[in-house]
Protein backbone atom coordinates (compact mmCIF):
# COMPACT_ATOMS: atom_id res chain seq x y z
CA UNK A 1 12.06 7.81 -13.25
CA UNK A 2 15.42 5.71 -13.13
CA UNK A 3 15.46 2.39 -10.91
CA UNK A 4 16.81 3.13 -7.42
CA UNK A 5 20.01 2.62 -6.05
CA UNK A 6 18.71 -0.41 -3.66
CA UNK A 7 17.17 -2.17 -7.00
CA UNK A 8 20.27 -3.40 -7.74
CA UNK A 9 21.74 -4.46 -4.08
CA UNK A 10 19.76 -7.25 -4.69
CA UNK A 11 17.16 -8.39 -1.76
CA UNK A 12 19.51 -10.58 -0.26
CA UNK A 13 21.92 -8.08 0.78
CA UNK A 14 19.86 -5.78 2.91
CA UNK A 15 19.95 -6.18 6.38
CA UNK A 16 16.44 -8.01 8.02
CA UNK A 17 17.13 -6.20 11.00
CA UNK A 18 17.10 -2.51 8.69
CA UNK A 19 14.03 -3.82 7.06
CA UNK A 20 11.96 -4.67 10.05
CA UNK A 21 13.31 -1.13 11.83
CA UNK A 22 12.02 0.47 8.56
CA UNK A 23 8.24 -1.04 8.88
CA UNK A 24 7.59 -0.60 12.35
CA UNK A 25 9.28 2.71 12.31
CA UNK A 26 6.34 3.56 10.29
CA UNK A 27 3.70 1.45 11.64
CA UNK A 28 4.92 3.40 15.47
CA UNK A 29 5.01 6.77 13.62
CA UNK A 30 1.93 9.01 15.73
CA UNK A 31 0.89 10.45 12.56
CA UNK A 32 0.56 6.98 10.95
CA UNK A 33 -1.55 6.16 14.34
CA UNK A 34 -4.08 9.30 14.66
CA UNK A 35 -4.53 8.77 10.19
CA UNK A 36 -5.35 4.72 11.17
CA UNK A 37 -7.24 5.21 14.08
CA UNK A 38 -9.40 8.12 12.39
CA UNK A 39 -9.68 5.65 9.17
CA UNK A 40 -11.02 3.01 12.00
CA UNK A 41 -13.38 5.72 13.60
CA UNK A 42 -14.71 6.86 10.44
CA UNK A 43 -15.42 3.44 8.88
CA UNK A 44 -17.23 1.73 12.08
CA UNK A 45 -20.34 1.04 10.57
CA UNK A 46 -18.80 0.86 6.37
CA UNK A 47 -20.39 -2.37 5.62
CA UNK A 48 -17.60 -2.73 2.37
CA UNK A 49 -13.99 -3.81 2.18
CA UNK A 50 -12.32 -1.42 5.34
CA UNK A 51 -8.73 0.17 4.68
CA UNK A 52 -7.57 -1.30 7.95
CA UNK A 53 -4.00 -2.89 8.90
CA UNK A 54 -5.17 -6.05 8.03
CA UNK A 55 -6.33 -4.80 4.54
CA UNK A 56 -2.77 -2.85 4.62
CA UNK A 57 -0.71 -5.75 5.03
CA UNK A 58 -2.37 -8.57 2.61
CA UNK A 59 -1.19 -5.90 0.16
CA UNK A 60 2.34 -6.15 1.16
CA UNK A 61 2.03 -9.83 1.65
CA UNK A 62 1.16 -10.04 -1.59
CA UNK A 63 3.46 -7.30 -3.60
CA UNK A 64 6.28 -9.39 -1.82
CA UNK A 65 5.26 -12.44 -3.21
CA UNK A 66 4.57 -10.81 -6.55
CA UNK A 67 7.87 -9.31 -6.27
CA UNK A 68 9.87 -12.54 -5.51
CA UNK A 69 8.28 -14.68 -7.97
CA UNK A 70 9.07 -11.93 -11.14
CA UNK A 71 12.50 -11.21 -9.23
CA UNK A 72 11.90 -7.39 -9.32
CA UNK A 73 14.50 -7.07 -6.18
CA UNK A 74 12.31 -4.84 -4.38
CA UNK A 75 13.50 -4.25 -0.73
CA UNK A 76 10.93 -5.85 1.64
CA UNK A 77 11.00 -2.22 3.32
CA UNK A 78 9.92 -0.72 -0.03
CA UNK A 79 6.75 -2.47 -0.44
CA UNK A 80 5.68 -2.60 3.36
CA UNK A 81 5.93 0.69 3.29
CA UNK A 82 4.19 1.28 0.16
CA UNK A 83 1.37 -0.76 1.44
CA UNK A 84 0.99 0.61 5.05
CA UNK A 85 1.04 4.07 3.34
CA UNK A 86 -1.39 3.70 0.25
CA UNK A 87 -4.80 4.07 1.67
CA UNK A 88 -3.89 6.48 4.83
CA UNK A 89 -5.74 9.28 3.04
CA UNK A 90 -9.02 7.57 3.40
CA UNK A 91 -9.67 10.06 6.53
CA UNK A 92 -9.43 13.22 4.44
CA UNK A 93 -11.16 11.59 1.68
CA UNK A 94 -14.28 10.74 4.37
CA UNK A 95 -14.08 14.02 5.81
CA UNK A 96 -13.60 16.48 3.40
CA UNK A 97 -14.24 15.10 0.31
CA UNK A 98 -10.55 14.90 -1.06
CA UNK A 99 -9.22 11.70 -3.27
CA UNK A 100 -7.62 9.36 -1.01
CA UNK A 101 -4.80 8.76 -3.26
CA UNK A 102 -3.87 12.70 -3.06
CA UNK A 103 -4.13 12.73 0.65
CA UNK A 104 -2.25 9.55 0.77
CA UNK A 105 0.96 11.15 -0.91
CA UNK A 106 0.53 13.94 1.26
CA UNK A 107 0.83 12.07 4.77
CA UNK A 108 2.92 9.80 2.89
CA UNK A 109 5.21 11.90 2.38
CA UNK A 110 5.24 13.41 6.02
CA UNK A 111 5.48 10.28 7.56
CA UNK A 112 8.71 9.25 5.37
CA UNK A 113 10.38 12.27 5.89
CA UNK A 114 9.73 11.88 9.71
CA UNK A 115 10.87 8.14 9.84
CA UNK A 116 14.32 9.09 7.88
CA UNK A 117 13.47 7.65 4.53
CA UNK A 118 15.92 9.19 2.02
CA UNK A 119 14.39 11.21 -0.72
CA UNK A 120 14.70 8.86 -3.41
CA UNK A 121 12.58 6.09 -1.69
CA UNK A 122 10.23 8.51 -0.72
CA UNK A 123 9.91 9.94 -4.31
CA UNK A 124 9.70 5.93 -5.49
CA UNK A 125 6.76 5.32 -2.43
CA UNK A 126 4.99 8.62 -3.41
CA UNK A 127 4.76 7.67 -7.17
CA UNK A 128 3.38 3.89 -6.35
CA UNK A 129 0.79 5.65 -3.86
CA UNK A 130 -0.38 8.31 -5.88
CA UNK A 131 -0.93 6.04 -9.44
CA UNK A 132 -2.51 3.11 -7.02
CA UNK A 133 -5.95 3.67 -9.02
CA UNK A 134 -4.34 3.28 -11.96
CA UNK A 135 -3.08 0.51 -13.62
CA UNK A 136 0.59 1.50 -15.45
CA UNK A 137 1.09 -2.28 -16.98
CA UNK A 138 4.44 -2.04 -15.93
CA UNK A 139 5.17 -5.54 -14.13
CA UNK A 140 8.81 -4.19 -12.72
CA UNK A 141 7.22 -1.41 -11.18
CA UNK A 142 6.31 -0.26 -7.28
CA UNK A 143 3.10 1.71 -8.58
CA UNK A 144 2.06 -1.67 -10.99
CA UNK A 145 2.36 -4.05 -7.65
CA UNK A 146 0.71 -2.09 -5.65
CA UNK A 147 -2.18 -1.78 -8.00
CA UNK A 148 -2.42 -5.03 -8.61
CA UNK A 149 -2.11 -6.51 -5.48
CA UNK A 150 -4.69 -3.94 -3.81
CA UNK A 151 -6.95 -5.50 -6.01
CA UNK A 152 -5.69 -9.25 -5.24
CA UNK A 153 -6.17 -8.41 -1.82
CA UNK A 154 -9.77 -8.18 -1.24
CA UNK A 155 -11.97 -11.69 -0.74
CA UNK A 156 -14.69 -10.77 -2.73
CA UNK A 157 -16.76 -14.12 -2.78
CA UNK A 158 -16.65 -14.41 1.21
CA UNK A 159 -17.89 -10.66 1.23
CA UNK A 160 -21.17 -10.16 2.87
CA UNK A 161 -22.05 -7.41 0.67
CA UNK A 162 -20.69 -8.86 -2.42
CA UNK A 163 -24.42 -7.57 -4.25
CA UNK A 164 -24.15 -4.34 -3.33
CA UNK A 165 -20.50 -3.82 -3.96
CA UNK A 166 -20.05 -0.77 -6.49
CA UNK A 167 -17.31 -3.12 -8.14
CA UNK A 168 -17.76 -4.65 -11.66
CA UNK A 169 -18.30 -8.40 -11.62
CA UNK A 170 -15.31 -8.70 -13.75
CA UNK A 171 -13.11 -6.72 -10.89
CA UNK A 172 -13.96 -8.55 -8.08
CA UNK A 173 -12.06 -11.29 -6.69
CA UNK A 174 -14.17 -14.25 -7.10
CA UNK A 175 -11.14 -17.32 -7.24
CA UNK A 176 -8.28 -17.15 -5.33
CA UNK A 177 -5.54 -16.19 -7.04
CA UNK A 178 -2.89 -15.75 -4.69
């Protein structure tokens, strides 16, 4: 996939009144409610890391600060949405069984188009959030950040169920890295 068109504005250049219309577009988007609120519902008594908006935006906090330190001139917009969006699917993946990265790109998707994202950052978003379980080793890349930083994101040795965690010691987040 080539680099999009707002890689090379340059972060600088973009509007911070566009970027914060861009997140809380999303964030006030009803389908992005009913998907959190059944994620909420449906993870009441989950004992594990929750995919919450808290969980949602230590990953952005992070990809931004990943982002600015390897100057990868991500828009802000990008990554917030990329990290509001990435674990939306958990629902569907609760209730019917399906990977929450697939269901993910599906609401994803719906929720872009219905909070005017062009198709090109939509097809960038999509990509990061359906290769978030896998890690692509590219450091310039949406879908590498957002793998990374989902990981970086969870507090592993303050976790109450650290010992029962289904992560490998040598996952979890023992030191704070970031």
């Amino acid at each position: 996939m080539k680099s999009p068109k707002y890689y090379s504005k340059g972060v600088e250049t973009i509007d911070k009144n566009l970027i914060n219309d861009k997140i809380n577009i999303i964030i006030e988007n009803r389908s992005f409610q009913y998907n959190l609120k059944k994620i909420e519902n449906l993870e009441k008594q989950r004992e594990f890391c929750k995919h919450d908006m808290p969980h949602f935006l230590d990953v952005a906090r992070l990809m931004y600060i990943i982002s600015l330190e390897n100057t990868l001139n991500i828009p802000q917009y990008m990554i917030y949405a990329t990290a509001l969006l990435h674990d939306i699917g958990r629902g569907e993946e609760y209730e019917n069984g399906t990977a929450h990265d697939t269901a993910s790109v599906k609401i994803a998707s719906e929720i872009l188009k219905q909070c005017s994202y062009d198709i090109e950052e939509i097809d960038e978003i999509i990509e990061a959030i359906g290769n978030h379980r896998n890690n692509t080793e590219k450091l310039n890349s949406l879908s590498y950040i957002l793998y990374k930083c989902d990981k970086l994101s969870r507090n592993c040795a303050n976790c109450r169920a650290i010992y029962d965690c289904k992560w490998p010691v040598e996952k979890k987040n023992l030191k704070i890295t970031y």
